[in-house]
PDB file of N, CA and C in Angstrom:
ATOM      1  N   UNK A   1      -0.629   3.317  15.532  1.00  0.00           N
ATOM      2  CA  UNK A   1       0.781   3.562  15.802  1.00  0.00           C
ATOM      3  C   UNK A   1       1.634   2.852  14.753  1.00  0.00           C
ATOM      4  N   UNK A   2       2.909   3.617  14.163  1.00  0.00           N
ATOM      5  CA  UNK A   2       3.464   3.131  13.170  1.00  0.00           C
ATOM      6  C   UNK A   2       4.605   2.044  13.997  1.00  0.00           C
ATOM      7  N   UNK A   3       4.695   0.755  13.794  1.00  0.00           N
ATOM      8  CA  UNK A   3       5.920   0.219  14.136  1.00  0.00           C
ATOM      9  C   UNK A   3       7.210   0.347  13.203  1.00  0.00           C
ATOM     10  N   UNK A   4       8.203  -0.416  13.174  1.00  0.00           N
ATOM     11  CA  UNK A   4       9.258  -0.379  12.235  1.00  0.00           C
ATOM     12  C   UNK A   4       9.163  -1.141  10.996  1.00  0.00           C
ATOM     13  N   UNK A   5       8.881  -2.287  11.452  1.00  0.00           N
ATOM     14  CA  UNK A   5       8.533  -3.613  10.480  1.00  0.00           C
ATOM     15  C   UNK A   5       7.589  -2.877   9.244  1.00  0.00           C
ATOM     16  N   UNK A   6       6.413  -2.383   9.891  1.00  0.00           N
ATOM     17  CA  UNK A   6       5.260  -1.645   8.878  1.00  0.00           C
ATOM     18  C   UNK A   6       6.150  -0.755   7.697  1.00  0.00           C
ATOM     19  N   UNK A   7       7.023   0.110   8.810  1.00  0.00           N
ATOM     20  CA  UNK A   7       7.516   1.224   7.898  1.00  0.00           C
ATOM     21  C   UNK A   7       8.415   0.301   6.661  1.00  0.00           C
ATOM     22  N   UNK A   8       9.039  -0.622   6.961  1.00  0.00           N
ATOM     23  CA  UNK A   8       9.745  -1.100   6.217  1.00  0.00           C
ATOM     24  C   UNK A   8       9.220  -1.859   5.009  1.00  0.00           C
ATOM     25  N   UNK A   9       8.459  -2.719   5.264  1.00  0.00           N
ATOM     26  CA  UNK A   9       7.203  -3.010   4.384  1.00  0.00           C
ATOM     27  C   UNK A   9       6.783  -1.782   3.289  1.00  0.00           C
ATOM     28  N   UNK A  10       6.435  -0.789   3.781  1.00  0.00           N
ATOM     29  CA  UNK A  10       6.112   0.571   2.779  1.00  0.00           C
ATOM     30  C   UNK A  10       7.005   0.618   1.982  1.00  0.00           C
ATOM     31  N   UNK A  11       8.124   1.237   2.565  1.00  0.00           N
ATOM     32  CA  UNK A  11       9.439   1.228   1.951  1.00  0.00           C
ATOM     33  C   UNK A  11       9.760   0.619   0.378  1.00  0.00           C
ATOM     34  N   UNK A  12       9.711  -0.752   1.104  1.00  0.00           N
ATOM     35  CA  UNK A  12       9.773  -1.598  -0.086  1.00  0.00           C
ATOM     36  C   UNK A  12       9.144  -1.865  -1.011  1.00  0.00           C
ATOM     37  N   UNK A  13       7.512  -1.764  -0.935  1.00  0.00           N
ATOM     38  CA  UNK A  13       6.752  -1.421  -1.628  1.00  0.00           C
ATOM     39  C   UNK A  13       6.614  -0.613  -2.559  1.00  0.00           C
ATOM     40  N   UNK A  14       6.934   1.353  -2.154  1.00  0.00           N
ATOM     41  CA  UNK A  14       7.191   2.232  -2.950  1.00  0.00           C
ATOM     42  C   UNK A  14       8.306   1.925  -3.575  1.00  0.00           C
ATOM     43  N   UNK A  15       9.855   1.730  -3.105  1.00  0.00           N
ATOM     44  CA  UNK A  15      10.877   0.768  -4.402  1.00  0.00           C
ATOM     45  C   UNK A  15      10.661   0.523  -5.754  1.00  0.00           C
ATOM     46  N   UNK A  16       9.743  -0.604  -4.815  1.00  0.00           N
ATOM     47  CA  UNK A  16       9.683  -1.865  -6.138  1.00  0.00           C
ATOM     48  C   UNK A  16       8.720  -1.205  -7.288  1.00  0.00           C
ATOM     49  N   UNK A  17       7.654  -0.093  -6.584  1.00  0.00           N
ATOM     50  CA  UNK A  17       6.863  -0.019  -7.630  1.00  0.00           C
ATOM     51  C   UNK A  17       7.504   1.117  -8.518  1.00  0.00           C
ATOM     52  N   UNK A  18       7.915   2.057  -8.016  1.00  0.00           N
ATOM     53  CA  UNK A  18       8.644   3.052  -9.041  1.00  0.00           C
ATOM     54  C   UNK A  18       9.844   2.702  -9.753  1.00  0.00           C
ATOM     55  N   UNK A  19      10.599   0.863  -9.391  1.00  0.00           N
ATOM     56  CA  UNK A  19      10.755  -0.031 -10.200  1.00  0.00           C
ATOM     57  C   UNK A  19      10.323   0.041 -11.402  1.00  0.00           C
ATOM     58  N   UNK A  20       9.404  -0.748 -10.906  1.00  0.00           N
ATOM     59  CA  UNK A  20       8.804  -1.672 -12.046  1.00  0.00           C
ATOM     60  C   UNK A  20       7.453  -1.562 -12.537  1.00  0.00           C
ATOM     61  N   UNK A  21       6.891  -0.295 -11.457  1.00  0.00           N
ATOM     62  CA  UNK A  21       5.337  -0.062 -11.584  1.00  0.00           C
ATOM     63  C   UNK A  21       4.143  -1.461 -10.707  1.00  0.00           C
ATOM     64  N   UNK A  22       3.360  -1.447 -11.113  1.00  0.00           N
ATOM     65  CA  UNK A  22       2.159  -2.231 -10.609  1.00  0.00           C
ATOM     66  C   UNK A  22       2.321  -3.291 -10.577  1.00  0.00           C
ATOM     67  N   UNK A  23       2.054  -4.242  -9.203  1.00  0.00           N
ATOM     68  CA  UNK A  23       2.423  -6.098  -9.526  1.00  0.00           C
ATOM     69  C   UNK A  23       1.162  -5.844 -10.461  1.00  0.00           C
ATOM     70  N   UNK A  24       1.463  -7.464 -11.605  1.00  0.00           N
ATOM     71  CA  UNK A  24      -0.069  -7.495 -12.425  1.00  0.00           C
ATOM     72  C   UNK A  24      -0.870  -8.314 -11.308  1.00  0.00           C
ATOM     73  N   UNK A  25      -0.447  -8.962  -9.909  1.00  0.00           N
ATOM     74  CA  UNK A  25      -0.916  -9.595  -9.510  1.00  0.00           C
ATOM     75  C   UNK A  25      -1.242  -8.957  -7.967  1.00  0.00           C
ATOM     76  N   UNK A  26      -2.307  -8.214  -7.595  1.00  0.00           N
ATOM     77  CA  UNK A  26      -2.750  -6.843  -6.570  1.00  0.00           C
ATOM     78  C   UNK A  26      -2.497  -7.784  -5.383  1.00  0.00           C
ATOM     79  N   UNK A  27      -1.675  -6.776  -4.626  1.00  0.00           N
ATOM     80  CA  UNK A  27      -2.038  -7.066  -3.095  1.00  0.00           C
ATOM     81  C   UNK A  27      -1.971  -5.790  -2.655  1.00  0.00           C
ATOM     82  N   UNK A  28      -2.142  -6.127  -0.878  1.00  0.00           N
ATOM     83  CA  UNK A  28      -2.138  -5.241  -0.348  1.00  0.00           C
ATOM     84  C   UNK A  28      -1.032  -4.077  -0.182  1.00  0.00           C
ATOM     85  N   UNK A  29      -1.323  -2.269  -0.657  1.00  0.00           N
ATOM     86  CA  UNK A  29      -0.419  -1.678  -0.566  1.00  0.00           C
ATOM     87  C   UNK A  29       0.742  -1.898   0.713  1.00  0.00           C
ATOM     88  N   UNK A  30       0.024  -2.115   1.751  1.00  0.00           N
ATOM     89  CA  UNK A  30       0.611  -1.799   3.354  1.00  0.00           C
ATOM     90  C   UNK A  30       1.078  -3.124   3.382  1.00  0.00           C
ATOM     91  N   UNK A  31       0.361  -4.055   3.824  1.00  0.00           N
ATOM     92  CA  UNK A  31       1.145  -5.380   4.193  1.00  0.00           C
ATOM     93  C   UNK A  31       1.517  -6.339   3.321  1.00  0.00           C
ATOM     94  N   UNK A  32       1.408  -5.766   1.810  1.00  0.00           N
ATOM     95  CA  UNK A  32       1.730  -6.509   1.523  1.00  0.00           C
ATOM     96  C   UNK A  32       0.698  -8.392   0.737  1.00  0.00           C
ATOM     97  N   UNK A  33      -0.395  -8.275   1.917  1.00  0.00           N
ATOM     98  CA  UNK A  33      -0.808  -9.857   2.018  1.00  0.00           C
ATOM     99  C   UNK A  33      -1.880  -9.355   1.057  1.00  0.00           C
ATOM    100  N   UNK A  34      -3.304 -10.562   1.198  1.00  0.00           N
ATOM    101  CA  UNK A  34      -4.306  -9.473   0.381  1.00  0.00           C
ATOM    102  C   UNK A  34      -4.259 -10.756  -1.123  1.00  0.00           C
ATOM    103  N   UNK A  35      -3.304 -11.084  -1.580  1.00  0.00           N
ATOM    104  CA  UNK A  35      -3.142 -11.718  -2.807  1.00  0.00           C
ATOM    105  C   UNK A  35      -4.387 -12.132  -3.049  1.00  0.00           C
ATOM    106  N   UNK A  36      -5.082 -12.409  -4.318  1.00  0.00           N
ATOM    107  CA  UNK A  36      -6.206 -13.285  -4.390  1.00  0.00           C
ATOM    108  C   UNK A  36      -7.236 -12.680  -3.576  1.00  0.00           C
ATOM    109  N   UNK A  37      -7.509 -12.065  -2.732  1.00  0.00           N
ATOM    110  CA  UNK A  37      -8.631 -11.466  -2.476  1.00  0.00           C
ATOM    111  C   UNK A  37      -9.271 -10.091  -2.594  1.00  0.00           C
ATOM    112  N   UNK A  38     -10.513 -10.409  -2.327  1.00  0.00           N
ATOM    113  CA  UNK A  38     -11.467  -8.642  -3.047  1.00  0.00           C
ATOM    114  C   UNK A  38     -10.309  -7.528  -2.266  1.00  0.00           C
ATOM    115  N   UNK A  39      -9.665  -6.998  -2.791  1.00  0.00           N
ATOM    116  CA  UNK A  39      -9.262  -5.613  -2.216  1.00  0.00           C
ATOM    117  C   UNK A  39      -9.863  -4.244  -2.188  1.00  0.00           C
ATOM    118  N   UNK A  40      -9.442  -3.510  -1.487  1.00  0.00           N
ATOM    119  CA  UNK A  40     -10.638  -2.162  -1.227  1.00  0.00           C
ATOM    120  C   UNK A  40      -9.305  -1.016  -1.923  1.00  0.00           C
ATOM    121  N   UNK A  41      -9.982  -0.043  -2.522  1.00  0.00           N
ATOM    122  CA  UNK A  41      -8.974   0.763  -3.366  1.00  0.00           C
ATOM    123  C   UNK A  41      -8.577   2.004  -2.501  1.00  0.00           C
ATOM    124  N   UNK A  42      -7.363   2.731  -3.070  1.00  0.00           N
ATOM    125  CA  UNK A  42      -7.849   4.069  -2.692  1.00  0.00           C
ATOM    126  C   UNK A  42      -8.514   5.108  -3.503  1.00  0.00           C
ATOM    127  N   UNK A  43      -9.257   5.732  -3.015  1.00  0.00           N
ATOM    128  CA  UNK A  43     -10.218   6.590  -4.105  1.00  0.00           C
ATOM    129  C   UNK A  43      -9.572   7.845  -4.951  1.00  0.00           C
ATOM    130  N   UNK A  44      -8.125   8.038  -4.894  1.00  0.00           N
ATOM    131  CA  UNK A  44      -7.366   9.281  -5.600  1.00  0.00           C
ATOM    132  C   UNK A  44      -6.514   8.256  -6.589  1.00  0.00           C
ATOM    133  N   UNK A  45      -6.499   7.036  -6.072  1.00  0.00           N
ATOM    134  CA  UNK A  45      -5.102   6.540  -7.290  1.00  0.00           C
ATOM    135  C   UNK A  45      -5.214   4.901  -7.222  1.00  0.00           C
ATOM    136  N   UNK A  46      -4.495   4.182  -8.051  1.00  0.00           N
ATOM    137  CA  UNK A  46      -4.506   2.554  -8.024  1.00  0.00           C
ATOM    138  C   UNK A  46      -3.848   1.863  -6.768  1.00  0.00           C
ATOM    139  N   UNK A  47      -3.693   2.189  -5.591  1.00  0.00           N
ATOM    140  CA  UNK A  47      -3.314   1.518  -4.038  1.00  0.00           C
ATOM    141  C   UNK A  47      -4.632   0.908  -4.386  1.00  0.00           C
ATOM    142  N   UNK A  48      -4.438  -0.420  -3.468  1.00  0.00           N
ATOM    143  CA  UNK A  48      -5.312  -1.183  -3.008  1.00  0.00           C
ATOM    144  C   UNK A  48      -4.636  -1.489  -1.677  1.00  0.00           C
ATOM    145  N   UNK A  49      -5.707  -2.247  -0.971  1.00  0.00           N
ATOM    146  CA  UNK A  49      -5.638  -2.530   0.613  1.00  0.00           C
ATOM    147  C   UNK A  49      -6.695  -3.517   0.901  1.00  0.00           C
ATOM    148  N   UNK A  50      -5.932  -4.393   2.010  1.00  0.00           N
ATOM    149  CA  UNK A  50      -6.863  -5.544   2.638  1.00  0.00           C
ATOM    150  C   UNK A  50      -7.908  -5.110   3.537  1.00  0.00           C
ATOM    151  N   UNK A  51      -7.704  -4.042   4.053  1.00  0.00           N
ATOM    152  CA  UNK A  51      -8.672  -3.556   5.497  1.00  0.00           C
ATOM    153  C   UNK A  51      -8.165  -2.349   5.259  1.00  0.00           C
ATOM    154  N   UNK A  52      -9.191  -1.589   6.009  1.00  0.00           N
ATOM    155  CA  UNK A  52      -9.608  -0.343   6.307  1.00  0.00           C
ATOM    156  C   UNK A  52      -8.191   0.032   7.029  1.00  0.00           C
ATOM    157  N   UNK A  53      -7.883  -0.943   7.757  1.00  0.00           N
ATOM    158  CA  UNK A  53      -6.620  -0.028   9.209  1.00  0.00           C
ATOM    159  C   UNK A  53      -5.176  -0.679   8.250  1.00  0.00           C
ATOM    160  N   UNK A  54      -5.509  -1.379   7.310  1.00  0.00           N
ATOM    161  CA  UNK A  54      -4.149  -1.068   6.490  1.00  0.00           C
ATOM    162  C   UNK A  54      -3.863   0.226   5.512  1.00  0.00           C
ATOM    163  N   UNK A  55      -5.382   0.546   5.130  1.00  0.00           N
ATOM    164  CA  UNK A  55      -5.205   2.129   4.440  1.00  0.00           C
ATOM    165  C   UNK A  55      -4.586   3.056   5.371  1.00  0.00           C
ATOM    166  N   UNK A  56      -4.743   3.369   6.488  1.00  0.00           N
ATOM    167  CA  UNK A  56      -5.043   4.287   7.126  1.00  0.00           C
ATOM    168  C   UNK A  56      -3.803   4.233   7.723  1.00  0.00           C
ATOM    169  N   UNK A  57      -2.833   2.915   8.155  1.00  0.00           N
ATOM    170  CA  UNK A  57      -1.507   3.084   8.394  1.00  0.00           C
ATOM    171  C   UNK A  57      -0.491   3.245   6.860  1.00  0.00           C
ATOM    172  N   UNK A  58      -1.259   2.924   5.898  1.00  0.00           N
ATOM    173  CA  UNK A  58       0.015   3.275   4.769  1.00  0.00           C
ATOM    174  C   UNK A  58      -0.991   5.038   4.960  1.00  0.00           C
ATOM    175  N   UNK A  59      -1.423   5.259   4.804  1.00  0.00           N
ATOM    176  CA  UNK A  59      -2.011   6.809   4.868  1.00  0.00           C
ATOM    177  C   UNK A  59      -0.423   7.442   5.686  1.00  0.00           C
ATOM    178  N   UNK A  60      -0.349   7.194   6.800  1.00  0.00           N
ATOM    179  CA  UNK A  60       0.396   7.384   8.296  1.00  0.00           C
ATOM    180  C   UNK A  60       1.529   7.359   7.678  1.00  0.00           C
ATOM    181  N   UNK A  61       1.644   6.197   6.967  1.00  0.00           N
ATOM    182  CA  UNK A  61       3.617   6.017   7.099  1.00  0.00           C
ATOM    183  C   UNK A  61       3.626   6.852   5.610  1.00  0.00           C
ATOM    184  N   UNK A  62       2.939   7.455   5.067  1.00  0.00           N
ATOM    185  CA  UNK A  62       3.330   8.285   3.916  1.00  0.00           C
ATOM    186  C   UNK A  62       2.680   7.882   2.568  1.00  0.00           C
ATOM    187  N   UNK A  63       1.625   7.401   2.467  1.00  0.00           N
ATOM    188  CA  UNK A  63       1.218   7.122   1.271  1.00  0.00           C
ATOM    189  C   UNK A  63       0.311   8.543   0.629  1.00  0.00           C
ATOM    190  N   UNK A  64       0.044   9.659   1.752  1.00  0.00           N
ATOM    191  CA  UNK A  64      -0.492  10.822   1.333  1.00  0.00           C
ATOM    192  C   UNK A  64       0.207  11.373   0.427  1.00  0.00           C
ATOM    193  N   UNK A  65       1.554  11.492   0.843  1.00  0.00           N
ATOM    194  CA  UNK A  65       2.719  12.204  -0.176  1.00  0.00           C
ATOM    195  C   UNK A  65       2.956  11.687  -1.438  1.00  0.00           C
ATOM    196  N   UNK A  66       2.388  10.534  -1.373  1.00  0.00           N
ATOM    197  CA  UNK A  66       2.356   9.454  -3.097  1.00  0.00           C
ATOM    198  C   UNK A  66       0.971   9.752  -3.456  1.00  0.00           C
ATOM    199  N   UNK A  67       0.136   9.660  -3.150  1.00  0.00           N
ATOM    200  CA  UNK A  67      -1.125   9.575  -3.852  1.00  0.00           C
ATOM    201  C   UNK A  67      -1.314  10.718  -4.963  1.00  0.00           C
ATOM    202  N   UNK A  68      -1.812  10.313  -5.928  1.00  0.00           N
ATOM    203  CA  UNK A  68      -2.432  11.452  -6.741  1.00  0.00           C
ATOM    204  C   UNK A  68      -3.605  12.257  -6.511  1.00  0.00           C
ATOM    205  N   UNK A  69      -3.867  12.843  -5.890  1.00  0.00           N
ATOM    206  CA  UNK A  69      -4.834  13.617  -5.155  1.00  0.00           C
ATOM    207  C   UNK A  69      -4.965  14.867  -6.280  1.00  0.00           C
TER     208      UNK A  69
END
């Protein structure tokens, strides 16, 4: 289930990156957290993610419509 907080998090995320493009320093697409640790990718484009159920809610809140597929 998508809350608000999550959606907003995304939000800001997509922003910043069509900003400025890629932190050089990876975290997690969805929450954000993740810094410094092994991240899991997505397999169409450069998202990364801490866990499986953070892919799958940025999936939800719209990361399908971004991905390069």
């Amino acid at each position: 289930m998508v809350n608000n907080d999550s959606f907003k998090k995304f939000q800001i995320a997509v922003k910043y990156r069509k900003a400025c493009g890629m932190e050089p320093i990876r975290r997690c697409g969805n929450c954000l957290g993740g810094e410094g640790e092994k991240l899991k990718r997505c397999a169409n484009c450069e998202e990364a993610y801490c866990s499986r159920e953070c892919q799958a809610l940025s999936w939800e809140l719209g990361h399908k419509n971004l991905c390069n597929k």
